[in-house]
N, C-alpha and C. Protein backbone atom coordinates (compact mmCIF):
# COMPACT_ATOMS: atom_id res chain seq x y z
N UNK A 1 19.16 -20.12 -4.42
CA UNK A 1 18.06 -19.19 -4.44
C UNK A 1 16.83 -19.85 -3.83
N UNK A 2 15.76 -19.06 -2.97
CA UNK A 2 15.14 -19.92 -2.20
C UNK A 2 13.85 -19.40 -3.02
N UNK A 3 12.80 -20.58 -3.08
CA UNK A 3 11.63 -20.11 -3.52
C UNK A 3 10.58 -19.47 -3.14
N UNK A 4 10.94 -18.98 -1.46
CA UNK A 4 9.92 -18.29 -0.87
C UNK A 4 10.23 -16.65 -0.93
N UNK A 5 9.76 -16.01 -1.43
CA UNK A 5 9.66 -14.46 -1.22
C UNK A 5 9.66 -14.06 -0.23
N UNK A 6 10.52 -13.00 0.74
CA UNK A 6 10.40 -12.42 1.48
C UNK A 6 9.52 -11.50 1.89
N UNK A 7 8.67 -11.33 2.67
CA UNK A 7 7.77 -10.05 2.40
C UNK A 7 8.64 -8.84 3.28
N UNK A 8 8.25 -7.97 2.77
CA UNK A 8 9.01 -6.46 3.37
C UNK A 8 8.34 -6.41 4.96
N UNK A 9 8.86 -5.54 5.52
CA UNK A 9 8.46 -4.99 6.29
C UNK A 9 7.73 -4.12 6.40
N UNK A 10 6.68 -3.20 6.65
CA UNK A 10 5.97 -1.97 6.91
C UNK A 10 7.09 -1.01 6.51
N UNK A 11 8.12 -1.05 7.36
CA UNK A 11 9.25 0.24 7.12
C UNK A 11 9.85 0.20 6.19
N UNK A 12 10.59 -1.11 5.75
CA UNK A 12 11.31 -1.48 4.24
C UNK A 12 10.14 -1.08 2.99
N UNK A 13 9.07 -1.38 3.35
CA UNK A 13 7.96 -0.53 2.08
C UNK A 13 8.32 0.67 1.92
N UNK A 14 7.95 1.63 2.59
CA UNK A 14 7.87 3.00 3.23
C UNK A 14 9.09 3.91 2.64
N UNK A 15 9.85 2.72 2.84
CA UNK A 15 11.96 3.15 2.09
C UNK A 15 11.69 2.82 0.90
N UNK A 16 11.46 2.10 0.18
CA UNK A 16 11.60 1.84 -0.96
C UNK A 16 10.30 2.37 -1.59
N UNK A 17 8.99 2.98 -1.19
CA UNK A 17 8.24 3.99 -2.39
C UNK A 17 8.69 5.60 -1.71
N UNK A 18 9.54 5.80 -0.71
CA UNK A 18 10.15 7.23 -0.62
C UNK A 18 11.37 7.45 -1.57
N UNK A 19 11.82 5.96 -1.42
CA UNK A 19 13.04 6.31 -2.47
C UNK A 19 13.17 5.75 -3.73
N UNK A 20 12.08 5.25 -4.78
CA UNK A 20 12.28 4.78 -5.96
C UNK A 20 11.31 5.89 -6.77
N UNK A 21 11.87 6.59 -8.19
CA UNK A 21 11.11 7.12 -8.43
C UNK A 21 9.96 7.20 -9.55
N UNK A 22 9.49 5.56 -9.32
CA UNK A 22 8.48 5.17 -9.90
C UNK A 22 7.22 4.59 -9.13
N UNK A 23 7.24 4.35 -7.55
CA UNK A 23 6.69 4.45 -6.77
C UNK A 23 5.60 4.60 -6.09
N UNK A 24 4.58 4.18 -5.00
CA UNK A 24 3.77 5.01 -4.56
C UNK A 24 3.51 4.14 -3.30
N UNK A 25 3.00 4.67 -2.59
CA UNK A 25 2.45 3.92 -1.20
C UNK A 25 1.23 4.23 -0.73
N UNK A 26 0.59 3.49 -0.84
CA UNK A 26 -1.03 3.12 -0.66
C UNK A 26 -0.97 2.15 0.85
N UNK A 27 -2.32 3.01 1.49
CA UNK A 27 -2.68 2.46 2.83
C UNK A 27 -3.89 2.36 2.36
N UNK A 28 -4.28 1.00 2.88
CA UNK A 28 -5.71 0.57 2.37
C UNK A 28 -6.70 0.44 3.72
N UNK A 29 -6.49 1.29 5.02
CA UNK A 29 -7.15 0.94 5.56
C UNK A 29 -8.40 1.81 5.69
N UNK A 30 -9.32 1.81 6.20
CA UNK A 30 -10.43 2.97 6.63
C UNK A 30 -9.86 4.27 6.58
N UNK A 31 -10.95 5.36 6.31
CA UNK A 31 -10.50 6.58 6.90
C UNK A 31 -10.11 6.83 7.91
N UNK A 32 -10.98 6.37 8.79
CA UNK A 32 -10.75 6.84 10.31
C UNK A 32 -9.42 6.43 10.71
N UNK A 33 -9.20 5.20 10.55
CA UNK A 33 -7.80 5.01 10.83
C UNK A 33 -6.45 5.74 10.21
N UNK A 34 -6.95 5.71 8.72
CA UNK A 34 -5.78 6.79 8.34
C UNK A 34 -5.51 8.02 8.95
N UNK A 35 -6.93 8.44 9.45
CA UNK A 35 -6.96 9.91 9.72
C UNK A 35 -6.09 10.00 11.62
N UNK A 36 -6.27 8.96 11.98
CA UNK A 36 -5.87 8.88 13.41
C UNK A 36 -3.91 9.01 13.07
N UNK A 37 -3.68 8.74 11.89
CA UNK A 37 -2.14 8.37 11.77
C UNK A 37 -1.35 7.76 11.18
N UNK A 38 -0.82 8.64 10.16
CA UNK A 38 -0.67 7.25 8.65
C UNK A 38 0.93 8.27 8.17
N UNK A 39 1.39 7.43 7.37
CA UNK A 39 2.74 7.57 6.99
C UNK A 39 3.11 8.59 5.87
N UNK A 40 3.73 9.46 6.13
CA UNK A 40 3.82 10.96 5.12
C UNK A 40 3.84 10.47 3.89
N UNK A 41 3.02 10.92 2.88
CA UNK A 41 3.24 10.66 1.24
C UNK A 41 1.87 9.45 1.10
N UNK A 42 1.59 8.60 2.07
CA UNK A 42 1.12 7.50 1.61
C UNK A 42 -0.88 8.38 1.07
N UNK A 43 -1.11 7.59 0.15
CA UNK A 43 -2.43 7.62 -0.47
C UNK A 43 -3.17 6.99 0.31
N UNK A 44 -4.45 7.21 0.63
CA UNK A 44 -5.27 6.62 1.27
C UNK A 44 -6.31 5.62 0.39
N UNK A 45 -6.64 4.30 0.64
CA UNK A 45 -7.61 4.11 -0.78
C UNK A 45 -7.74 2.70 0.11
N UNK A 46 -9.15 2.89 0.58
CA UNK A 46 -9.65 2.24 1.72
C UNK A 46 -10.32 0.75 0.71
N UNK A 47 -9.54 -0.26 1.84
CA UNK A 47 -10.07 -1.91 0.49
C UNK A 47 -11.37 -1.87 0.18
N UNK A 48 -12.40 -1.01 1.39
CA UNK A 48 -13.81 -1.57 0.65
C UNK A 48 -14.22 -0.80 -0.28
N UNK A 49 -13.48 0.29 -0.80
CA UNK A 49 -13.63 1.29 -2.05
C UNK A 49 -12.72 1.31 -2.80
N UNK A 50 -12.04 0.00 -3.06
CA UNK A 50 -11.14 -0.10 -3.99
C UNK A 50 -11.85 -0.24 -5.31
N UNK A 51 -12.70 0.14 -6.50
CA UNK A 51 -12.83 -0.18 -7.28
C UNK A 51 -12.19 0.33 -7.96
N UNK A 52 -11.99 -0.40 -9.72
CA UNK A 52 -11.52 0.40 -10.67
C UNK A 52 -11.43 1.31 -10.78
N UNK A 53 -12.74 2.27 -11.17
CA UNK A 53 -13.11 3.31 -11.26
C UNK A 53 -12.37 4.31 -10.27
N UNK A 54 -12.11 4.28 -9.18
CA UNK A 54 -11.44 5.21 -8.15
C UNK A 54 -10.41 4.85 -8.29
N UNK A 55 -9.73 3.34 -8.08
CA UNK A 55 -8.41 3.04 -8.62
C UNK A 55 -7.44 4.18 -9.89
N UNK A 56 -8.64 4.17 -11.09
CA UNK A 56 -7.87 4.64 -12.06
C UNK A 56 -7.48 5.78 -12.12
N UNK A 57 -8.68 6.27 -11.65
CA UNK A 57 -8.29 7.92 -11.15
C UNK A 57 -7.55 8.58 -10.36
N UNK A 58 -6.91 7.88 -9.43
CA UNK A 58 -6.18 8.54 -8.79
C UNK A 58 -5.14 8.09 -9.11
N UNK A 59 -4.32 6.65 -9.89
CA UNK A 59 -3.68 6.13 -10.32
C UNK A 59 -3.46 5.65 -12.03
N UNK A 60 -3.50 6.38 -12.64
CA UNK A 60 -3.74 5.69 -13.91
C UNK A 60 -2.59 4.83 -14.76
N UNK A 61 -1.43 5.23 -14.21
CA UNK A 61 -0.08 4.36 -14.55
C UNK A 61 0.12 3.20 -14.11
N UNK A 62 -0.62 2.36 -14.79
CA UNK A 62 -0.59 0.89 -14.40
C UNK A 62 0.76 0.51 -13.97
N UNK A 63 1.63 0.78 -14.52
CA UNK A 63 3.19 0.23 -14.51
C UNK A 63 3.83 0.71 -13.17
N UNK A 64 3.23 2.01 -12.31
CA UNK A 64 4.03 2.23 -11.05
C UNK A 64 4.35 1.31 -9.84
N UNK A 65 5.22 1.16 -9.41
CA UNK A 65 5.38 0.12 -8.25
C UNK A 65 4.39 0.67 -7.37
N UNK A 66 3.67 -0.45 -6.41
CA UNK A 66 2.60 0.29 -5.66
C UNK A 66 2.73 -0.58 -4.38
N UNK A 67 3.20 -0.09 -3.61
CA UNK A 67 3.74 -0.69 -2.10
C UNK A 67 2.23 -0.33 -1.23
N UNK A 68 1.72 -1.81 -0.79
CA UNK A 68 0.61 -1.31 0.03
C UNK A 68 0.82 -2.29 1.16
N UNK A 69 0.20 -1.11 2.01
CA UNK A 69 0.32 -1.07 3.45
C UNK A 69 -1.28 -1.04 4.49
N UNK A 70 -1.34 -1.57 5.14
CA UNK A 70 -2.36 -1.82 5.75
C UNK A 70 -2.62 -2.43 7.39
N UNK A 71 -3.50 -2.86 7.77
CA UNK A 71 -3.66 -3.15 9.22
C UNK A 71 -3.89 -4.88 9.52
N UNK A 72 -3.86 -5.45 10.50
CA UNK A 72 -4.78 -6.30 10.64
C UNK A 72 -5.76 -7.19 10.50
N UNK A 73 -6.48 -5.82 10.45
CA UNK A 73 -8.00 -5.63 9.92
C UNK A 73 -8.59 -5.63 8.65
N UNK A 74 -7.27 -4.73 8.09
CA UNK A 74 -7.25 -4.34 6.63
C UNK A 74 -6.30 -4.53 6.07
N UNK A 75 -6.42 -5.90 5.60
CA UNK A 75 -5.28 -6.70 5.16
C UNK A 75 -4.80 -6.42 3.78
N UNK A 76 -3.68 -5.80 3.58
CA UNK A 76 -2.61 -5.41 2.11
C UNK A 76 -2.70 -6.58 1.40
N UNK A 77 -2.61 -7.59 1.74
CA UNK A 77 -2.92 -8.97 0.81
C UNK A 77 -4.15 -9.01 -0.10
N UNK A 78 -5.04 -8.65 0.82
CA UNK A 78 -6.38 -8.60 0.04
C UNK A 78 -6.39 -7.52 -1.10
N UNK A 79 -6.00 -6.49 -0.65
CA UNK A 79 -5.57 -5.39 -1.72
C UNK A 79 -4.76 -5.44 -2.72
N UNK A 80 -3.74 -6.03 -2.39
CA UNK A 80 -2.66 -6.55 -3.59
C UNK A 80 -3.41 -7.48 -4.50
N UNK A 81 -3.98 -8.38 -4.24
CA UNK A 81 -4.80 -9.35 -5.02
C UNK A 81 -5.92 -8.74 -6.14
N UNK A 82 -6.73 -7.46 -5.30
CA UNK A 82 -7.67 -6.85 -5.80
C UNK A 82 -6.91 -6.02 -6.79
N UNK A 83 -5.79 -4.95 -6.69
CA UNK A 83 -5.00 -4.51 -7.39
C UNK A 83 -4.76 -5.35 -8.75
N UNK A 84 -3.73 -6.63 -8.33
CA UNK A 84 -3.51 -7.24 -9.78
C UNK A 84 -4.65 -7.50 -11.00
N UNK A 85 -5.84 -8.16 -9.80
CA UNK A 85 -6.65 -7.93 -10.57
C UNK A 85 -7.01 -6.99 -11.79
N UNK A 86 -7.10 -5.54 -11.24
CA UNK A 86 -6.97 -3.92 -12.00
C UNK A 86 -6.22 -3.89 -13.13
N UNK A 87 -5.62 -5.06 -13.23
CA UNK A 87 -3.78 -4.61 -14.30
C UNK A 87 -2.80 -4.02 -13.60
N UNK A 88 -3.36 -3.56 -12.17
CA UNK A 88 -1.38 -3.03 -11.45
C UNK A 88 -0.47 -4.54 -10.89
N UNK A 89 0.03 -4.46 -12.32
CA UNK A 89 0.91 -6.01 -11.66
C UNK A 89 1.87 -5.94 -10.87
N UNK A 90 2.72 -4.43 -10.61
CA UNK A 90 3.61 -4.27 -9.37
C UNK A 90 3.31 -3.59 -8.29
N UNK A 91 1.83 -3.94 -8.18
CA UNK A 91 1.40 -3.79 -6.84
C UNK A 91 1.97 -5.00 -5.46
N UNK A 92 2.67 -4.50 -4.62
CA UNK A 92 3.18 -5.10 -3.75
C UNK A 92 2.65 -5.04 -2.45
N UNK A 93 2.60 -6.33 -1.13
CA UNK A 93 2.70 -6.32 0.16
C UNK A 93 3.38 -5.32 0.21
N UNK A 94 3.14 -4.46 1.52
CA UNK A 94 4.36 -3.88 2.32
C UNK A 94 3.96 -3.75 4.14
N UNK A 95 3.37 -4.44 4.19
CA UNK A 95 3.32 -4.74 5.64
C UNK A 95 2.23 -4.03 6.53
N UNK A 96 2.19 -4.20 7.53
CA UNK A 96 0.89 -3.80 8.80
C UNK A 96 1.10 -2.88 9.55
N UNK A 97 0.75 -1.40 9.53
CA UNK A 97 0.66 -0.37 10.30
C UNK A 97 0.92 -0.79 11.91
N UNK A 98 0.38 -1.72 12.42
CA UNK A 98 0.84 -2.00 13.73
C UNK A 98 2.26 -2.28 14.29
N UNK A 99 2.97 -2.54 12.87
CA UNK A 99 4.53 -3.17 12.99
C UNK A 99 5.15 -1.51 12.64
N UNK A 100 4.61 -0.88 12.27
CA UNK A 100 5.46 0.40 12.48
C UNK A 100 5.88 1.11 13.31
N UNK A 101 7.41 1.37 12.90
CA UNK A 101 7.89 2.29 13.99
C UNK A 101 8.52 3.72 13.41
N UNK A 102 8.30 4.97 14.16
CA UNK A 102 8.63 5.99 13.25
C UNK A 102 7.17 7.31 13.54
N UNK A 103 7.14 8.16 12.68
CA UNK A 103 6.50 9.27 13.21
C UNK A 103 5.71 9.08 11.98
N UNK A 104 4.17 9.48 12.45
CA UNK A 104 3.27 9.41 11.50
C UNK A 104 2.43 10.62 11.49
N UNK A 105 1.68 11.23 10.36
CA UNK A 105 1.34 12.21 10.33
C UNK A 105 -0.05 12.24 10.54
N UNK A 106 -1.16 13.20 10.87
CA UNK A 106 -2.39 13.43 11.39
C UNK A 106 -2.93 14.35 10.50
C-alpha cells in the first residue's frame, strides 16, 4: 500500500458525486467563470465567499462527500483546506476545470 494518495481527476470527481448518493460537487471558482461553463449539477461557491455562514446554508450536512473542483487560479486545495476547516471533513480535491473534457453547461 503506498502512502501517497492519488488525487482524482476533474472527470473521476464529476463520476463519483454524479454517482454516489451522498455526494455533491462544488466549483469554487468565480462567477464569471462558472457562468462561461461549468459542469451539470455542480454548485457554484466561489473561494473568496466561502464563509461559514454561506457554506452552511447551502450545505448543512456536514457528513456529505463534497468533491471540489476548480481552476488554476482557483485552486480546490485551498478550498478543501477552508472546507475542513468548516467541519466538512469529506470534502475532497477533484481536480482543475482546464483538465476537463466533456460538455459543460452555460
Amino acid at each position: 500500500m503506498s502512502i501517497f494518495k492519488k488525487k482524482l481527476t476533474v472527470n473521476e470527481a464529476i463520476n463519483k458525486a454524479h454517482t454516489s448518493q451522498n455526494a455533491l460537487l462544488i466549483d469554487c471558482r468565480i462567477k464569471e467563470e462558472y457562468s462561461h461553463g461549468h459542469v451539470a449539477g455542480a454548485i457554484n461557491i466561489p473561494l473568496e465567499k466561502m464563509t461559514a455562514d454561506r457554506v452552511l446554508r447551502r450545505i448543512p450536512d456536514k457528513e456529505k462527500e463534497l468533491y471540489i473542483i476548480g481552476s488554476y487560479s482557483y485552486k480546490p486545495q485551498n478550498a478543501v483546506r477552508t472546507l475542513k476547516k468548516m467541519g466538512y471533513k469529506r470534502a475532497v480535491f477533484g481536480g482543475y476545470m482546464e483538465e476537463h473534457y466533456g460538455v459543460l453547461k452555460k
